[in-house]
C-alpha atoms as a PDB file:
ATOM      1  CA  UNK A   1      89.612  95.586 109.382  1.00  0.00           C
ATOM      2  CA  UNK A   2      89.046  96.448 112.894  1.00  0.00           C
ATOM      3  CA  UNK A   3      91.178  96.263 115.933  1.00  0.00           C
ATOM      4  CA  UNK A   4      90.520  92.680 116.306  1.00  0.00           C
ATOM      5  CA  UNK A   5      93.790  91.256 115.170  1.00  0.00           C
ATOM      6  CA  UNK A   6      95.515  93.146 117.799  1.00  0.00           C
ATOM      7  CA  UNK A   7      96.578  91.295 121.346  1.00  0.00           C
ATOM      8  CA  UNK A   8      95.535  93.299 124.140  1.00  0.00           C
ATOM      9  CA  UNK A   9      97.130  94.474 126.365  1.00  0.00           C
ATOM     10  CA  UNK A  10     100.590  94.323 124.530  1.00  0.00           C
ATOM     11  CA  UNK A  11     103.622  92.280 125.654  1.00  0.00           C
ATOM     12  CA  UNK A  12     106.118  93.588 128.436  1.00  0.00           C
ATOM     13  CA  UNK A  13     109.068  94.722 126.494  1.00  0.00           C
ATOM     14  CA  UNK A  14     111.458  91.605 125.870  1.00  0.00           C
ATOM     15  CA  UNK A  15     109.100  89.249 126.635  1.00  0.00           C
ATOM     16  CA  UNK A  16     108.298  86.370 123.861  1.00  0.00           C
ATOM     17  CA  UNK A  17     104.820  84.856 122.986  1.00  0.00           C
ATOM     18  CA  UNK A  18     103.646  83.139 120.090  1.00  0.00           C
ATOM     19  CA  UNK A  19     104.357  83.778 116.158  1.00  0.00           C
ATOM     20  CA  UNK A  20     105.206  87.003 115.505  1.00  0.00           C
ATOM     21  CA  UNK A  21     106.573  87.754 118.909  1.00  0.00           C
ATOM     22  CA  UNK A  22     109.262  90.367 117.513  1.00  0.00           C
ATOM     23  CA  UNK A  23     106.316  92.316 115.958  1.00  0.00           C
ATOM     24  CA  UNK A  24     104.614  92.653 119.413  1.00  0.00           C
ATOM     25  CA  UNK A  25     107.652  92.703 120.943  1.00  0.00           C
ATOM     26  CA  UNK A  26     108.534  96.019 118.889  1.00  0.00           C
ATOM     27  CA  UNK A  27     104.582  97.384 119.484  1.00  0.00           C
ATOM     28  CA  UNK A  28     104.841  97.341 123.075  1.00  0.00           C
ATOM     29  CA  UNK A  29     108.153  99.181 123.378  1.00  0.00           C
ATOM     30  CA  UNK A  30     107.060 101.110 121.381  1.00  0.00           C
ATOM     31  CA  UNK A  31     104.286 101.907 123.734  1.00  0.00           C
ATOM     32  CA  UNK A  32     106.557 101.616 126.288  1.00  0.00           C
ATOM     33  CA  UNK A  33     108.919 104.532 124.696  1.00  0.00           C
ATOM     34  CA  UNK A  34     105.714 106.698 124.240  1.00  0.00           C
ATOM     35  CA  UNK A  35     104.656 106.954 127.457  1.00  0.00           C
ATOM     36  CA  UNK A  36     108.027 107.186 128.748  1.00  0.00           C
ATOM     37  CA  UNK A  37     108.735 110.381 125.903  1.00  0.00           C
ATOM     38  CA  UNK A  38     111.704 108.858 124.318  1.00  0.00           C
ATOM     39  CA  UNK A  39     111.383 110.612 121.137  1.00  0.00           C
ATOM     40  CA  UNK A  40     114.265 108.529 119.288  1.00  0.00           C
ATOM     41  CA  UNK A  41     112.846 105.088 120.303  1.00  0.00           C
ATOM     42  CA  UNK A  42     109.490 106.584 119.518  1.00  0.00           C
ATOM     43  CA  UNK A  43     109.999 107.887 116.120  1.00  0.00           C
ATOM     44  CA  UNK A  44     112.792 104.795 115.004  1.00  0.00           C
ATOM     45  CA  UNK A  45     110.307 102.155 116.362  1.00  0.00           C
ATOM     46  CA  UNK A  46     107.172 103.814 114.268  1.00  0.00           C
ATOM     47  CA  UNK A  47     109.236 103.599 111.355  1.00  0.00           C
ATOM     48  CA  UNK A  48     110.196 100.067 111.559  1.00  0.00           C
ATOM     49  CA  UNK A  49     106.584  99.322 112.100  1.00  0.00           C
ATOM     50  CA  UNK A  50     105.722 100.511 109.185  1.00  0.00           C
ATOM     51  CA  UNK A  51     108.396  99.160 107.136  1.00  0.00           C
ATOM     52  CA  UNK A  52     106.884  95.948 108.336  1.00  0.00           C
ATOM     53  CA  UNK A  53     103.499  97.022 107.963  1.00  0.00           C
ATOM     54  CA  UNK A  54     104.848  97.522 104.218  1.00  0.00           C
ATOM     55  CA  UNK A  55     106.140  94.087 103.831  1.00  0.00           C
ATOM     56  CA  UNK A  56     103.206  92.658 105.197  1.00  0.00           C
ATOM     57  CA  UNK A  57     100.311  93.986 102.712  1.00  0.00           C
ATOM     58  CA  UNK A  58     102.693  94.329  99.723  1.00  0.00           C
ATOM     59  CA  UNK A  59     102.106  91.653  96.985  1.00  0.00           C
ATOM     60  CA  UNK A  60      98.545  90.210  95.341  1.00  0.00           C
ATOM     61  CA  UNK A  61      97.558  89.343  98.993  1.00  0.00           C
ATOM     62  CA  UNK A  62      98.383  90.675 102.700  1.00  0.00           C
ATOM     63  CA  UNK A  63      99.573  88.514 105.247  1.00  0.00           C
ATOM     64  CA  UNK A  64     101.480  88.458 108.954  1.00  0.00           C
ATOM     65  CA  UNK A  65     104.723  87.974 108.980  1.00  0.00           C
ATOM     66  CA  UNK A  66     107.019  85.540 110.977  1.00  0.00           C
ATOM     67  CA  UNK A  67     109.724  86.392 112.833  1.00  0.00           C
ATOM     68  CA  UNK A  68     112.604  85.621 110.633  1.00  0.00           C
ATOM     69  CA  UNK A  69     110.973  88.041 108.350  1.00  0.00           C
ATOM     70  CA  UNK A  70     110.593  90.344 110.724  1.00  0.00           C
ATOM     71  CA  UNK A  71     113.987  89.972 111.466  1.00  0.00           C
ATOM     72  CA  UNK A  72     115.052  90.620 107.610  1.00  0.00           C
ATOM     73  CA  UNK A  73     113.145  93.651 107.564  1.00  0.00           C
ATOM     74  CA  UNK A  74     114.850  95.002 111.037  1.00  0.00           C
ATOM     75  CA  UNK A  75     118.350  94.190 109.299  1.00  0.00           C
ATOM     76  CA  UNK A  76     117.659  95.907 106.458  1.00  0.00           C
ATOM     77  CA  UNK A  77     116.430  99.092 108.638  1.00  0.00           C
ATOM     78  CA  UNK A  78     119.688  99.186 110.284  1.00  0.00           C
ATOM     79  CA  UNK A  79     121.784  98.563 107.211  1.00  0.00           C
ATOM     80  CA  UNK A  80     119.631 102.052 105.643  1.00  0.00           C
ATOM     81  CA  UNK A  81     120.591 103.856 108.794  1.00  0.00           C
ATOM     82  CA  UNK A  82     124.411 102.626 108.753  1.00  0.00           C
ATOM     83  CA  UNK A  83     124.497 103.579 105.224  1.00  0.00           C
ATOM     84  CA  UNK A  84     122.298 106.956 105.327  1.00  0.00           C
ATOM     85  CA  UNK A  85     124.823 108.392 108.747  1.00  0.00           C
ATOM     86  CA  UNK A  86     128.350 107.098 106.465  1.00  0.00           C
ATOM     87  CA  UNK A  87     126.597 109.766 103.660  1.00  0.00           C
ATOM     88  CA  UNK A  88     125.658 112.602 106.316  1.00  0.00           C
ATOM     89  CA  UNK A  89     128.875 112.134 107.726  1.00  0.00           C
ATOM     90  CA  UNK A  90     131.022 112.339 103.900  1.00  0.00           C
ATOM     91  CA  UNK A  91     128.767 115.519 103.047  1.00  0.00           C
ATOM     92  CA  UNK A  92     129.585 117.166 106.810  1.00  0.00           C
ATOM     93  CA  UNK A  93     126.325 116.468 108.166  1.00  0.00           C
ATOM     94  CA  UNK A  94     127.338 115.073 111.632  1.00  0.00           C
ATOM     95  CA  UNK A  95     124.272 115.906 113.622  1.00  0.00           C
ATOM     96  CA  UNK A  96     121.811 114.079 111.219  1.00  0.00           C
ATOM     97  CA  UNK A  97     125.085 111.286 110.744  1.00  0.00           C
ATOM     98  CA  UNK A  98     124.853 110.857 114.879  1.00  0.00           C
ATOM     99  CA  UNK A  99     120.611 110.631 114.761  1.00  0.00           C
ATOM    100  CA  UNK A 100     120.902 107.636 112.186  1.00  0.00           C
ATOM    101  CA  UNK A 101     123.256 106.130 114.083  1.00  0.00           C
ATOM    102  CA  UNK A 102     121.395 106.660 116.991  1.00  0.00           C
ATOM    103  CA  UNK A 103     118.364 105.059 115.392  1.00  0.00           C
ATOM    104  CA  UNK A 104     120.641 101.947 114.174  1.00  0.00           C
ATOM    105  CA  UNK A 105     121.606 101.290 117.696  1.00  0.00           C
ATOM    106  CA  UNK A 106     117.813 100.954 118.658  1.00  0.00           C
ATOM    107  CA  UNK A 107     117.094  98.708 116.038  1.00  0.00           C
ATOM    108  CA  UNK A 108     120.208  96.849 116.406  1.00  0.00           C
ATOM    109  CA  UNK A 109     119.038  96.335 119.973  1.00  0.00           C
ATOM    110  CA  UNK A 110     116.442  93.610 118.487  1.00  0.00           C
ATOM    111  CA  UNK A 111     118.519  91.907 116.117  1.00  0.00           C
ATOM    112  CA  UNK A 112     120.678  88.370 117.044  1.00  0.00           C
ATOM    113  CA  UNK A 113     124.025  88.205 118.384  1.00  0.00           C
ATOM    114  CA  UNK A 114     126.317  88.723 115.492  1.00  0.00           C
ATOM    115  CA  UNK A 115     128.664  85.865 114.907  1.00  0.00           C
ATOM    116  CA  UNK A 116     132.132  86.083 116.029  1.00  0.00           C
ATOM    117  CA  UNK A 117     135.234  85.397 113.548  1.00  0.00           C
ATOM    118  CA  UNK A 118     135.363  81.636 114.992  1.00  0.00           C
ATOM    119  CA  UNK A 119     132.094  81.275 114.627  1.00  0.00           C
ATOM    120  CA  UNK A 120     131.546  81.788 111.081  1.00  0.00           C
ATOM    121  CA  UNK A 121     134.962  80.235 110.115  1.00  0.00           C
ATOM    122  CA  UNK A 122     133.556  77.056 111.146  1.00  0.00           C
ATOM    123  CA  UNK A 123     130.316  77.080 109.832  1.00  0.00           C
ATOM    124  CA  UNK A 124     131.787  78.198 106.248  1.00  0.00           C
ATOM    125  CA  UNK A 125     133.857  75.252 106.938  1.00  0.00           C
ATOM    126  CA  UNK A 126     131.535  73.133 107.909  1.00  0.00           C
ATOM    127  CA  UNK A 127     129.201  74.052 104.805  1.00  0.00           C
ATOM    128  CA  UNK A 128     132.440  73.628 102.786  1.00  0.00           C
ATOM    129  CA  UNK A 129     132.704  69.739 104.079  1.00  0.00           C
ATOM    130  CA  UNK A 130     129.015  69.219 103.220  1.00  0.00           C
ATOM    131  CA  UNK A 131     129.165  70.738  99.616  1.00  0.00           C
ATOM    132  CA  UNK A 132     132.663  69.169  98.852  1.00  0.00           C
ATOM    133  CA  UNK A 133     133.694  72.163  96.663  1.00  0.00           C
ATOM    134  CA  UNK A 134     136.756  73.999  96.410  1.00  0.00           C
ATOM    135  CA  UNK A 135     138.042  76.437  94.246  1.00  0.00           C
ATOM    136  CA  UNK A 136     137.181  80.482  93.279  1.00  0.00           C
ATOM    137  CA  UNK A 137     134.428  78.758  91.398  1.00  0.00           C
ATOM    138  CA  UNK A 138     132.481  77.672  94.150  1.00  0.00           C
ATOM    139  CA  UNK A 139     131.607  80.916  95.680  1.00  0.00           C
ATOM    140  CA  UNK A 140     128.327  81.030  93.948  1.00  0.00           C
ATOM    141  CA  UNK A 141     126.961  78.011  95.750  1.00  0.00           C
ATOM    142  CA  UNK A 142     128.648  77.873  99.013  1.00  0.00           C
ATOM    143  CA  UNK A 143     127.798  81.531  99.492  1.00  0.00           C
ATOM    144  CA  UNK A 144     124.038  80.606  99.594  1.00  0.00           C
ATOM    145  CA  UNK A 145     124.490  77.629 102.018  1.00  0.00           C
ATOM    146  CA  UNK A 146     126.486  79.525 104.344  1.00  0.00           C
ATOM    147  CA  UNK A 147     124.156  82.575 104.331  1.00  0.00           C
ATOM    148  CA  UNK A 148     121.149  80.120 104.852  1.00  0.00           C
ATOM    149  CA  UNK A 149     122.979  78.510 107.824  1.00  0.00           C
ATOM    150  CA  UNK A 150     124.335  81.400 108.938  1.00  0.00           C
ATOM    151  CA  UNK A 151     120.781  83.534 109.037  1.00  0.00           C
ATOM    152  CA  UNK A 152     121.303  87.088 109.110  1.00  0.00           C
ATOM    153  CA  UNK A 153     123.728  87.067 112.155  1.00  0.00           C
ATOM    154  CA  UNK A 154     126.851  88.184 109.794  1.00  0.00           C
ATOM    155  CA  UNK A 155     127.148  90.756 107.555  1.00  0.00           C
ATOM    156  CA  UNK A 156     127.222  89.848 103.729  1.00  0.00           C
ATOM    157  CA  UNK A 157     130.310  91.411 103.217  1.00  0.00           C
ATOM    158  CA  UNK A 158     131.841  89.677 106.163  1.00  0.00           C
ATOM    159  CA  UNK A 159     131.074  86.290 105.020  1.00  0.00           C
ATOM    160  CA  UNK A 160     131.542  86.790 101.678  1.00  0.00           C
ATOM    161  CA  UNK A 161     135.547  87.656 102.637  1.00  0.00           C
ATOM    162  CA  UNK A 162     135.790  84.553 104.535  1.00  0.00           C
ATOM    163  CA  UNK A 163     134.181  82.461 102.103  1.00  0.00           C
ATOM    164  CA  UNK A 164     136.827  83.840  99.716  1.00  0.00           C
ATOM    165  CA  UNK A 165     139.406  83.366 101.431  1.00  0.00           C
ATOM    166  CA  UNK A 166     138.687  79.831 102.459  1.00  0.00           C
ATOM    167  CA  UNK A 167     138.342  78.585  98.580  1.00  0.00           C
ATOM    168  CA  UNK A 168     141.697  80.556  97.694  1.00  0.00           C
ATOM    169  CA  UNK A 169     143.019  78.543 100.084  1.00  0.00           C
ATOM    170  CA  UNK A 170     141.550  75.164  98.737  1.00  0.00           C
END
């Protein structure tokens, strides 16, 4: 493959350019935290890279992913470090609790805005109105609307109490 499909020289950190912007965006502060010896960016960055490196050549056939991907795959990252520093921290590990956390801050760094409480309330609502469902029975469906329209800038958990609670209520 050759170095070919690279852009050169690589993005100013933050700055936005075509498809897969949060890719290059990640690859040049990541060059950025190398020459600048941040270990922590250095090492969490390289990681994420190849998590999406993974994501990108795993299946029959390898391709580039877009930035919602990417997104997904930073998300995830930062849900593995939330949950790996909660376990270091129940089995007294604090030091290696505080690095994954430290890590998850990085990462978070890149992800969107998370919704506020109002926010959500009225997009479930919203997606409620459209659907026309009420009732526990409803979860199932207006779960996956709400999650599409809602994109990854809410924690599962956190919608899924709101959506609950809203259909109790109906």
């Amino acid at each position: 493959m050759g170095w070919a499909h690279y852009e050169y020289p690589p993005p100013e950190p933050g700055q936005r350019t075509e498809p897969g912007s949060l890719q290059q965006r990640l690859r040049g502060d990541l060059t950025s935290a190398m020459k600048s010896r941040d270990a922590l960016r250095t090492a969490t960055l390289r990681l994420t890279l190849t998590a999406v490196k993974e994501v990108e050549v795993a299946g029959d056939t390898a391709r580039a992913l877009d930035d919602a991907e990417v997104l997904r795959v930073l998300t995830r990252e930062v849900k593995k470090r939330r949950e790996a520093a909660d376990a270091f921290a129940a089995a007294g590990r604090g030091e290696a609790a505080e690095r994954e956390r430290a890590e998850g801050e990085v990462l978070a760094a890149y992800l969107p805005q998370e919704l506020g409480d109002d926010e959500l309330t009225a997009i479930i609502d919203r997606v409620l109105g459209e659907l026309g469902l009420s009732g526990p029975r409803a979860i199932g469906p207006v779960m996956k609307a709400v999650q599409t329209a809602v994109d990854g800038r809410a924690a599962g958990g956190r919608v899924a109490a709101l959506v609950k609670a809203r259909l109790a209520n109906t």
